[in-house]
Protein backbone atom coordinates (compact mmCIF):
# COMPACT_ATOMS: atom_id res chain seq x y z
CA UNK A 1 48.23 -56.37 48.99
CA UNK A 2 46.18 -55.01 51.36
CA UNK A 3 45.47 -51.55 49.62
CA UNK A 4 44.79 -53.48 46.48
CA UNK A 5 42.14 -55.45 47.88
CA UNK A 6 40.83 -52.37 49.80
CA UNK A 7 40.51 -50.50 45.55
CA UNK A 8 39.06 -53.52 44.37
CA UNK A 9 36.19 -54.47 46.48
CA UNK A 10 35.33 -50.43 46.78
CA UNK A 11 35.45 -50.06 42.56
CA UNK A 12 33.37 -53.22 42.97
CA UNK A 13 30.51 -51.97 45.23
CA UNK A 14 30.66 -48.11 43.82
CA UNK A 15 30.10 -49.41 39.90
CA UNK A 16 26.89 -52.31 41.31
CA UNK A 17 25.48 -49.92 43.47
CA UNK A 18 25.15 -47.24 41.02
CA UNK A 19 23.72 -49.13 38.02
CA UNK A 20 21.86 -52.24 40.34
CA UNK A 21 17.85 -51.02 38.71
CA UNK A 22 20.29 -51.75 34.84
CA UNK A 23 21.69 -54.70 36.65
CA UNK A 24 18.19 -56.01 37.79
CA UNK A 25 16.78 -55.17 34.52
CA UNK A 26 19.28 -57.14 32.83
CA UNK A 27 18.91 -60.32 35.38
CA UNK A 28 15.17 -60.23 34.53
CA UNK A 29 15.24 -59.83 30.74
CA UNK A 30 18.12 -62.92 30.97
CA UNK A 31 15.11 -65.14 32.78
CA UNK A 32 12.05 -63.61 30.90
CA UNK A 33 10.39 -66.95 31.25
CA UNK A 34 9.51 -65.34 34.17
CA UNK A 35 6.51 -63.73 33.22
CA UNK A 36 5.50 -61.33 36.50
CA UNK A 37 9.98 -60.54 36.65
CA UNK A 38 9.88 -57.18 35.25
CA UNK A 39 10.63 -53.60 35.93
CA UNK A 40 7.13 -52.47 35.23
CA UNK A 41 5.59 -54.33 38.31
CA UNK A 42 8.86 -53.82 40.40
CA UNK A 43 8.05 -50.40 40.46
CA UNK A 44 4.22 -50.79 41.18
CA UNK A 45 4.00 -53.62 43.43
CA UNK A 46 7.09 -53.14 45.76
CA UNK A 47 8.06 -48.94 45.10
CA UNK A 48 10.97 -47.11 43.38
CA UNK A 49 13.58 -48.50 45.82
CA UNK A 50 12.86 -52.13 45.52
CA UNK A 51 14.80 -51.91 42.29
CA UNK A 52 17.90 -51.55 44.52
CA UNK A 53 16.50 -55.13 45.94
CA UNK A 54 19.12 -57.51 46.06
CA UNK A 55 21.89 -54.39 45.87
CA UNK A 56 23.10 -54.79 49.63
CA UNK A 57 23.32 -58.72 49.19
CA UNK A 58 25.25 -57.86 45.92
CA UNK A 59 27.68 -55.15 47.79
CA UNK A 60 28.36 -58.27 50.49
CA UNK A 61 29.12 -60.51 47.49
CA UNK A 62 30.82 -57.57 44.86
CA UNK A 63 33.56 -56.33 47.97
CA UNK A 64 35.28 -59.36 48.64
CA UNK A 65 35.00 -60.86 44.97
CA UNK A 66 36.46 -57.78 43.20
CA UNK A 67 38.88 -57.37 46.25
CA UNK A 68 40.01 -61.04 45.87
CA UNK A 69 39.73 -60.30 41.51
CA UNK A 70 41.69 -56.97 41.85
CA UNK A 71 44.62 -58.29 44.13
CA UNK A 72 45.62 -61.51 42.64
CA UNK A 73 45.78 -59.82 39.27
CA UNK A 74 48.01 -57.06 40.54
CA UNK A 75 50.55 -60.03 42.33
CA UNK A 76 50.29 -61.92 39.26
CA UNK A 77 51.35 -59.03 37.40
CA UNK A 78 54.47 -58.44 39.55
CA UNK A 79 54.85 -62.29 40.11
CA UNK A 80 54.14 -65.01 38.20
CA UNK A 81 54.03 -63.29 35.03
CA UNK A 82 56.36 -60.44 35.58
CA UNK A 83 58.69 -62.24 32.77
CA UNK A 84 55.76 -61.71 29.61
CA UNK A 85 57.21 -59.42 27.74
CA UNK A 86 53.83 -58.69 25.84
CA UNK A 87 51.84 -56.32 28.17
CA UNK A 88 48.75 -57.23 26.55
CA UNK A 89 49.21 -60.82 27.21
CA UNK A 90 50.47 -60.12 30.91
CA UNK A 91 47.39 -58.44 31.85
CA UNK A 92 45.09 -61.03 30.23
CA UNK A 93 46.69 -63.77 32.01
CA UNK A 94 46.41 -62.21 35.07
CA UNK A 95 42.92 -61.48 34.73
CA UNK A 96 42.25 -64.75 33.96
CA UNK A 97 43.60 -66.51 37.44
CA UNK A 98 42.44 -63.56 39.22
CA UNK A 99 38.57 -63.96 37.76
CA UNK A 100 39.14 -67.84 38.41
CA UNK A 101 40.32 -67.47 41.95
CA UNK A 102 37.38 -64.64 42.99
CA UNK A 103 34.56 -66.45 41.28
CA UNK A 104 35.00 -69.72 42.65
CA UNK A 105 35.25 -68.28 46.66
CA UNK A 106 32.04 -66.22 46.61
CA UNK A 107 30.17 -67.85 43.91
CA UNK A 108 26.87 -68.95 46.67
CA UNK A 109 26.70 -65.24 47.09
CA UNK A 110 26.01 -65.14 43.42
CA UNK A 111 23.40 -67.82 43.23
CA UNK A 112 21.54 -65.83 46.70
CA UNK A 113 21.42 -62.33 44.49
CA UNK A 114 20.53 -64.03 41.90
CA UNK A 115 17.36 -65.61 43.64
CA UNK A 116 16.20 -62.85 45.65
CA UNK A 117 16.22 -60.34 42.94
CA UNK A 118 13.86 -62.35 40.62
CA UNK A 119 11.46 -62.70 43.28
CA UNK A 120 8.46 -61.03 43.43
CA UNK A 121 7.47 -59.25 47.19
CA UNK A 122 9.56 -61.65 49.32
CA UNK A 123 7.31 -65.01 47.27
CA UNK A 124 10.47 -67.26 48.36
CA UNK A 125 12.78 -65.75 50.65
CA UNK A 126 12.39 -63.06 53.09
CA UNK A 127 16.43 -62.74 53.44
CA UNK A 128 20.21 -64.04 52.48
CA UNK A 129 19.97 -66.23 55.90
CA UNK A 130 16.55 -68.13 54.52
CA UNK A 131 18.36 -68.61 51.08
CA UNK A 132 21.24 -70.34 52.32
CA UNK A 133 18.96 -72.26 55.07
CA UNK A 134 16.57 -73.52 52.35
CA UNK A 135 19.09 -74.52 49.78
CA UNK A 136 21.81 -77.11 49.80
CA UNK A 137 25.44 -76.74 49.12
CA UNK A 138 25.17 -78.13 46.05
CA UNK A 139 22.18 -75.97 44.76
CA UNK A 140 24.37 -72.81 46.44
CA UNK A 141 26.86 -74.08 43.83
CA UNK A 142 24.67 -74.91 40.82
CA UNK A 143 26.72 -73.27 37.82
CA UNK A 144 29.91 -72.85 39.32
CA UNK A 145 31.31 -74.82 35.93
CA UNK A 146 29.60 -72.50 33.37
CA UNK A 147 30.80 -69.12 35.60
CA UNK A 148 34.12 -70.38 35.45
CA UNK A 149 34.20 -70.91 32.38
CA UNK A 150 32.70 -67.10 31.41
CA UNK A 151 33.72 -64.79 33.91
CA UNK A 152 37.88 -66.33 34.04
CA UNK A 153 37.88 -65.56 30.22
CA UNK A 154 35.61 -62.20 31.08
CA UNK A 155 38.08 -60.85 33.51
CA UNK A 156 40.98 -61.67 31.64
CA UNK A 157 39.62 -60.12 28.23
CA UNK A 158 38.41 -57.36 30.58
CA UNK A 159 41.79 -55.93 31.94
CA UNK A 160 43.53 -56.59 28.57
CA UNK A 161 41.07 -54.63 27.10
CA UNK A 162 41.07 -51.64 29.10
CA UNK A 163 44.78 -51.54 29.25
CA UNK A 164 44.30 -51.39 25.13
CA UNK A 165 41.35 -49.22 25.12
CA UNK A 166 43.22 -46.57 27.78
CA UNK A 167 46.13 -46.42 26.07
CA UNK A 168 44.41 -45.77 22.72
CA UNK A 169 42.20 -43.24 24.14
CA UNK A 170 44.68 -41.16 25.68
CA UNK A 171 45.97 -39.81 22.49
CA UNK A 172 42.37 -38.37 21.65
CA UNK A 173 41.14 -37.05 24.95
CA UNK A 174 41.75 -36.37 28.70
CA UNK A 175 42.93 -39.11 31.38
CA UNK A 176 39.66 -39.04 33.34
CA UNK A 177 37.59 -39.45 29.92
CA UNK A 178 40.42 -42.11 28.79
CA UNK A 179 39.78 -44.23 31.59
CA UNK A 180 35.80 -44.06 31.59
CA UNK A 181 35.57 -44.45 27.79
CA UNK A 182 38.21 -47.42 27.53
CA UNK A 183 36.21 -49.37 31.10
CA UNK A 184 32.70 -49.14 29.22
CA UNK A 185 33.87 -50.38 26.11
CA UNK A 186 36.59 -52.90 27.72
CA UNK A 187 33.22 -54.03 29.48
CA UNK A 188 31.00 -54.45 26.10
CA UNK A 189 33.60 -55.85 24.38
CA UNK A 190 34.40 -58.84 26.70
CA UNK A 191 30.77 -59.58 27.46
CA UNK A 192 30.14 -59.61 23.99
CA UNK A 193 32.79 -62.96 23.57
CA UNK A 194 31.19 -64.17 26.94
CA UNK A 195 27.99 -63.87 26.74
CA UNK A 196 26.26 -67.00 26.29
CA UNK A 197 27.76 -68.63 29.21
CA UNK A 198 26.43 -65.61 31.63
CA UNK A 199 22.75 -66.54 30.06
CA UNK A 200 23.39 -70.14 30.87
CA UNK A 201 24.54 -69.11 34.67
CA UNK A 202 21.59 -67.46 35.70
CA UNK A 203 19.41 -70.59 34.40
CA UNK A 204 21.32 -72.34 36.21
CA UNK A 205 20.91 -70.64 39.50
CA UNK A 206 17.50 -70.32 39.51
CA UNK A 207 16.52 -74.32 38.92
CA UNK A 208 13.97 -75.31 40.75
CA UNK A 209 13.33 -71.43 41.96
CA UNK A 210 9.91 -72.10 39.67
CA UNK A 211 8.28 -74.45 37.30
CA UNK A 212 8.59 -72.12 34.25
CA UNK A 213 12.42 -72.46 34.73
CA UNK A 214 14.27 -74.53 32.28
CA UNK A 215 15.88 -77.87 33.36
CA UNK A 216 19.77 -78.83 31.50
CA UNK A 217 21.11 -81.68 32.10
CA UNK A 218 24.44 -79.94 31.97
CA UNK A 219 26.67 -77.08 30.37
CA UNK A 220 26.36 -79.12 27.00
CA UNK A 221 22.41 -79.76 27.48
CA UNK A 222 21.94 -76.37 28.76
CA UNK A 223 23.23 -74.63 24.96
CA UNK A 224 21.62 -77.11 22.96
CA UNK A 225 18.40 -76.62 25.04
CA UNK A 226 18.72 -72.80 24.26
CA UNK A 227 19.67 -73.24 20.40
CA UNK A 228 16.68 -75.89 19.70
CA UNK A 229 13.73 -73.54 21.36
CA UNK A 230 15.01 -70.42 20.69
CA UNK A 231 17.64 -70.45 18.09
CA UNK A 232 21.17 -69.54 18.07
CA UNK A 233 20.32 -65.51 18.41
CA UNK A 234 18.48 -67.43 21.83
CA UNK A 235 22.13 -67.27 23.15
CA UNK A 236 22.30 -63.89 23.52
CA UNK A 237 18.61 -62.81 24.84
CA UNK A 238 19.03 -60.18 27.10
CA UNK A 239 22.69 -58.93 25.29
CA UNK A 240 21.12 -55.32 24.56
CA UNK A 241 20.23 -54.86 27.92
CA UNK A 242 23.37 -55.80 29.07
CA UNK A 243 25.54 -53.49 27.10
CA UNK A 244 23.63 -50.33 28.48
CA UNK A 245 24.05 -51.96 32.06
CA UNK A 246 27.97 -52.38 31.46
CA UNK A 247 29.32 -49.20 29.71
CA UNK A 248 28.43 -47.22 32.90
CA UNK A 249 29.66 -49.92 35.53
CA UNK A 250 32.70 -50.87 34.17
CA UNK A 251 33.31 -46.95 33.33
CA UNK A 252 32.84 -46.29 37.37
CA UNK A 253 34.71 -49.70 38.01
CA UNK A 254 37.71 -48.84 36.22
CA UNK A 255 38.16 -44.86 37.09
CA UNK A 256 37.39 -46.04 40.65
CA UNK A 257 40.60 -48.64 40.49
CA UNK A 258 42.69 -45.78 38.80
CA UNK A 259 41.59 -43.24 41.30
CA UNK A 260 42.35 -45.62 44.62
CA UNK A 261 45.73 -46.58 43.10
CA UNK A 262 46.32 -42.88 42.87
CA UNK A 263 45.01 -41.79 46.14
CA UNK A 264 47.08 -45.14 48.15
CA UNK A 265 50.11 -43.82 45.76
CA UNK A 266 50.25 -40.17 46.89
CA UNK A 267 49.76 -41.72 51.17
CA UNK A 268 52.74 -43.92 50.39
């Protein structure tokens, strides 16, 4: 248990911290009612490293969820569905609780990335510590329905996939490009069934962050809201963006969880 959670929250913090300027890109594109949110005047207001801003807040919030993500899905593997005789199925199961279980236990460390990523030059908060002190627990919370409802389904479609992908990849080229190719395009492929509710998330974790932000009523509100200003191709603003942030952290993610389970394997 304890070397899986070790793997998991290190593949976690590797695959943000070396794509965080797609991963900011992608947050800002998701919320482009926010006009001044962009890359452009990242780079000339703040300087090349601010698009790394948010990344250490991130790490704190990636290690434990991915640690918490990786672990229950390798116990529930061995555990409660050890008896699924469909490997496919077994692994998306397991994803499933384990994306549940992780997401629900650090989700206010979502909502404070969120928030202090979009801002421009420290306008709101100068720090995590002034997030959390200027929000309540409910607002820390404020899409914990919707991100349930994606990222359970995402983590479960995510393993299954990559299981699939690796196994099919592996007949065509070498185990270290297997396991990139088949985490990139595990990662594309289950953000592309899960997309909308990510899109609603981050709306919903910046209300009342500014006045340009969109108000919803509520999971239901929040995708008619979407659909009736901005069609249903509204749904998926920011999807391109997205895919070129994935393929390369999901590729790390994944060779990094193959590597540590080789590395613990060969101490053992």
């Amino acid at each position: 248990m304890i070397e899986n959670l070790l793997i998991g929250g290190l593949a976690g913090v590797i695959s943000r911290s070396a794509t965080a300027p797609l991963e900011l890109y992608k947050i800002q594109r998701q919320n482009s009612y926010l006009k001044e949110s962009n890359i452009r005047n990242v780079v000339k207001r703040e300087g090349l490293r601010h698009l790394w801003k948010g990344n250490m807040t991130n790490s704190c919030r990636v290690f434990p969820q991915f640690a918490i993500n990786y672990a229950i899905y390798e116990q529930c593997k061995i555990g409660l569905f050890k008896d699924i005789k469909d490997r496919k199925m077994q692994h998306f199961f397991s994803g499933g609780i384990a994306g549940v279980g992780a997401m629900v236990l650090i989700y206010p460390m979502e909502t404070i990335r969120t928030r202090l990523s979009l801002q421009m030059n420290k306008s709101h908060y100068s720090n995590p510590i002034e997030v959390v002190r200027k929000l309540s627990l409910h607002q820390l919370y404020r899409g914990i329905g919707i991100s349930i409802l994606g990222f359970g389904p995402f983590s479960a479609f995510n393993f299954m996939f990559f299981n699939l992908y690796s196994d099919y990849f592996q007949r065509y080229v070498d185990p270290t490009a297997a396991k990139l190719l088949a985490g990139g395009v595990a990662g594309m492929s289950s953000i592309t069934l899960t997309y909308p509710t990510d899109l609603l998330r981050r709306h919903f974790q910046m209300a009342d962050f500014s006045p340009e932000v969109p108000k919803y009523n509520g999971i239901l509100h929040g995708f008619q809201s979407i659909i009736k200003n901005k069609g249903f191709s509204g749904l998926y603003q920011g999807l391109i963006p997205t895919y070129i942030r994935i393929f390369p952290c999901l590729a790390i993610q994944f060779w990094c969880l193959e590597k540590g389970k080789s590395i613990f394997d060969n101490i053992v």
